[in-house]
N, C-alpha and C. Protein backbone atom coordinates (compact mmCIF):
# COMPACT_ATOMS: atom_id res chain seq x y z
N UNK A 1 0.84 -1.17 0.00
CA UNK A 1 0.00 0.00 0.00
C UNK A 1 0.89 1.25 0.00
N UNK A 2 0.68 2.18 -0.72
CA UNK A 2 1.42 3.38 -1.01
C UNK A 2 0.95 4.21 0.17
N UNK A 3 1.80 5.51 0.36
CA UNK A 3 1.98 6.15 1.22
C UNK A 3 0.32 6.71 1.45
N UNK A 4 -0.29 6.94 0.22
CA UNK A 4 -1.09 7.42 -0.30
C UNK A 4 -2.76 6.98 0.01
N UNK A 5 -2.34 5.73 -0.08
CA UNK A 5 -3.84 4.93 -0.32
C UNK A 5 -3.55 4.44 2.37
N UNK A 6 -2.44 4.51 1.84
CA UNK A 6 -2.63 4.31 3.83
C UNK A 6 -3.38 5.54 4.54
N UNK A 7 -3.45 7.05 3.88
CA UNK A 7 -3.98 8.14 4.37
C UNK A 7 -5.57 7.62 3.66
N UNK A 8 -5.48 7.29 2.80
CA UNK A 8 -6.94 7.27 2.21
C UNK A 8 -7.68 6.41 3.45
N UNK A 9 -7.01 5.08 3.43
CA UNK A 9 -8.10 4.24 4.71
C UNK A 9 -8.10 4.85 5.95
N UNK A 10 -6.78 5.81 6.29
CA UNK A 10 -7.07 6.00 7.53
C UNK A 10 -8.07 7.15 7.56
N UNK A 11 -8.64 8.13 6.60
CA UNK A 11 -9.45 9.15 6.28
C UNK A 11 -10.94 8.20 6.16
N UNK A 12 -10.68 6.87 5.62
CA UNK A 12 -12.37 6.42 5.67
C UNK A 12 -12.28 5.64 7.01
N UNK A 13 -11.52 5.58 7.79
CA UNK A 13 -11.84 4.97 9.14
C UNK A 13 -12.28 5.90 10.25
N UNK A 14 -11.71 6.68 10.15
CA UNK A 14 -12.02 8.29 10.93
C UNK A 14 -13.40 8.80 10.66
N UNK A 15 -13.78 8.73 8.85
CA UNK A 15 -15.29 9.21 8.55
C UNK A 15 -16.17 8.31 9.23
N UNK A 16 -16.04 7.06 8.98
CA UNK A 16 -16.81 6.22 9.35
C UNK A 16 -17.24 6.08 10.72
N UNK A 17 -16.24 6.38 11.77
CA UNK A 17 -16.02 6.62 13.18
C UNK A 17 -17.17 7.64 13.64
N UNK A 18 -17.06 8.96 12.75
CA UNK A 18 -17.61 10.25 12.67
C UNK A 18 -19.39 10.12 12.69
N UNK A 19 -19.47 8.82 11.45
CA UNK A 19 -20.97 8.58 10.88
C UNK A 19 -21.63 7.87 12.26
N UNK A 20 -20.63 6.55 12.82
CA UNK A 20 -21.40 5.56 13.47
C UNK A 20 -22.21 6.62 14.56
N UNK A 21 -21.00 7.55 15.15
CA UNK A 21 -21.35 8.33 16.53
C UNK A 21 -22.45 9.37 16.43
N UNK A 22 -22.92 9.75 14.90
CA UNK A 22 -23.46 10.74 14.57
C UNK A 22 -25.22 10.28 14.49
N UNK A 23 -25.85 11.53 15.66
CA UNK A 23 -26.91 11.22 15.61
C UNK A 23 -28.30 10.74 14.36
N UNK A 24 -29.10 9.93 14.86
CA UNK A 24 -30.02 9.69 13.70
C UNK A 24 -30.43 11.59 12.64
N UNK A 25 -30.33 11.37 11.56
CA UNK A 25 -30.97 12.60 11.07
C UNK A 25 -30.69 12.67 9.76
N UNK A 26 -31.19 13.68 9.01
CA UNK A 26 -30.53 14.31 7.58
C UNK A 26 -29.32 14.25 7.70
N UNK A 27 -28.36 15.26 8.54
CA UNK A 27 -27.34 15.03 8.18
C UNK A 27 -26.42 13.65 7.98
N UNK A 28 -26.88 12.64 9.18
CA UNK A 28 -26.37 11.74 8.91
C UNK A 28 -26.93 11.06 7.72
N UNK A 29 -28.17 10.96 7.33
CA UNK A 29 -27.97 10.38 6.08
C UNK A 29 -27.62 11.11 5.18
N UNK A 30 -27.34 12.16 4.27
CA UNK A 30 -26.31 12.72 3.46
C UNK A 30 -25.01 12.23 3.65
N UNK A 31 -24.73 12.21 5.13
CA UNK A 31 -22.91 11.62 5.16
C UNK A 31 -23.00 10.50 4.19
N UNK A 32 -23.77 9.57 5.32
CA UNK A 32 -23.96 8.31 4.57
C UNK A 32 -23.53 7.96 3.12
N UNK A 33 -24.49 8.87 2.02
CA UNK A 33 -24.60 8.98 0.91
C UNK A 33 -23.30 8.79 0.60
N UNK A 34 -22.53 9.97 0.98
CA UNK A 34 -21.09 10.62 0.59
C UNK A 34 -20.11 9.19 0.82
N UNK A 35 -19.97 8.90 1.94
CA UNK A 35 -19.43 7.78 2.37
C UNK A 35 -19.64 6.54 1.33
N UNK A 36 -20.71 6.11 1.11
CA UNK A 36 -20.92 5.24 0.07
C UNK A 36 -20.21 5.24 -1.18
N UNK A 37 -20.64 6.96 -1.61
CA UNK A 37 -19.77 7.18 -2.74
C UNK A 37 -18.26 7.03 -2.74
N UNK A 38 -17.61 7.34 -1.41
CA UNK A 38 -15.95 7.43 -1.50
C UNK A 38 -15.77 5.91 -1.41
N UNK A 39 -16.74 4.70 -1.26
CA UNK A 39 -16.00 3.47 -0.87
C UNK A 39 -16.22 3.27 -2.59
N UNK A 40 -17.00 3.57 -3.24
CA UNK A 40 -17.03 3.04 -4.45
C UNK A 40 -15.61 3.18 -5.31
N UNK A 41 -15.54 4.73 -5.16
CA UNK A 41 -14.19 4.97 -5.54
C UNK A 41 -13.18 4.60 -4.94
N UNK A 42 -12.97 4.53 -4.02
CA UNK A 42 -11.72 3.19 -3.16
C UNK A 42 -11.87 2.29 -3.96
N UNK A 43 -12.47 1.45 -3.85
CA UNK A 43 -12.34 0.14 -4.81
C UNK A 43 -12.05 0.15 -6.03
N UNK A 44 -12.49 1.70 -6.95
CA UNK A 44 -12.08 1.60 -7.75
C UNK A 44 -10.40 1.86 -8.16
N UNK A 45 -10.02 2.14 -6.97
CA UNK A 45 -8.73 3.04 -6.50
C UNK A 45 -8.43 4.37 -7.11
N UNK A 46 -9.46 5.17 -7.04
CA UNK A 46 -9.60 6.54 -7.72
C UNK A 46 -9.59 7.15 -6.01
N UNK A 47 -8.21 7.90 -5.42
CA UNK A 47 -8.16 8.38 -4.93
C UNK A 47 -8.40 9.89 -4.50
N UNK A 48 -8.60 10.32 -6.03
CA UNK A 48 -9.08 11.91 -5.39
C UNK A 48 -10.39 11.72 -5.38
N UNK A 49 -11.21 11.02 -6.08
CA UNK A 49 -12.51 11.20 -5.97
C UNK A 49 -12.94 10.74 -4.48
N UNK A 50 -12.58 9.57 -3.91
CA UNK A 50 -12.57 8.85 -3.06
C UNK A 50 -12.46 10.49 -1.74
N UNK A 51 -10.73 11.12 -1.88
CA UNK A 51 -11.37 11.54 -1.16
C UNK A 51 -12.22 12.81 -0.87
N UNK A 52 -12.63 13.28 -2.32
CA UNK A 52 -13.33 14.09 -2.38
C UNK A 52 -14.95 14.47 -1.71
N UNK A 53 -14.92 12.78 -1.83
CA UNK A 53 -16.59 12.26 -1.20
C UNK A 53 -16.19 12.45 0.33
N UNK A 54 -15.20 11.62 0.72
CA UNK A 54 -14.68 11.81 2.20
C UNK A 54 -15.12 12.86 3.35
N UNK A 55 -14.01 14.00 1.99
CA UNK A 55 -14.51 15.45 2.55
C UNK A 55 -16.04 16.12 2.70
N UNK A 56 -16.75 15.76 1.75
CA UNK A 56 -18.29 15.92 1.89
C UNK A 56 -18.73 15.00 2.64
N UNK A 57 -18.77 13.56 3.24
CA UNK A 57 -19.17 13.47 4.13
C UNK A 57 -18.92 14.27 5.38
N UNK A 58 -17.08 14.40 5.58
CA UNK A 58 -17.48 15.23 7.37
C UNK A 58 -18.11 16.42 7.18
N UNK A 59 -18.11 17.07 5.96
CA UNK A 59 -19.07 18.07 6.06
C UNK A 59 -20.20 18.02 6.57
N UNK A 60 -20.86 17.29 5.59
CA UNK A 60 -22.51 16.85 5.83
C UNK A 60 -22.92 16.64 7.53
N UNK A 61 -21.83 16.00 8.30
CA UNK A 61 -22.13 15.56 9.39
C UNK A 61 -22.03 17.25 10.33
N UNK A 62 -20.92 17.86 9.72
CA UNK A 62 -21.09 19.21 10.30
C UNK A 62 -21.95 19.95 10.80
């Protein structure tokens, strides 16, 4: 794993952390959304998109 893709998981382990703790509501489901989207792109290993979604999830939860 590149230097690269180790910040990426540790950025979707942190979001994900963010979502579980985050009360029932809109915002959390928008994260959600976002989150979904950045795992798609993980897998696809498209890292900026990946963490582009990232970043809009902790927003959303904002």
């Amino acid at each position: 794993m590149t230097p690269e893709q180790n910040k990426t998981a540790e950025k979707m382990t942190s979001v994900k952390a963010a979502w579980d703790k985050a009360p029932v509501g809109p915002k959390k489901d928008a994260a959600l959304k976002h989150y979904e989207a950045a795992e798609k792109a993980n897998t696809a290993k498209n890292d900026a998109e990946t963490n582009k979604e990232l970043y809009a999830a902790t927003h959303a939860l904002a």
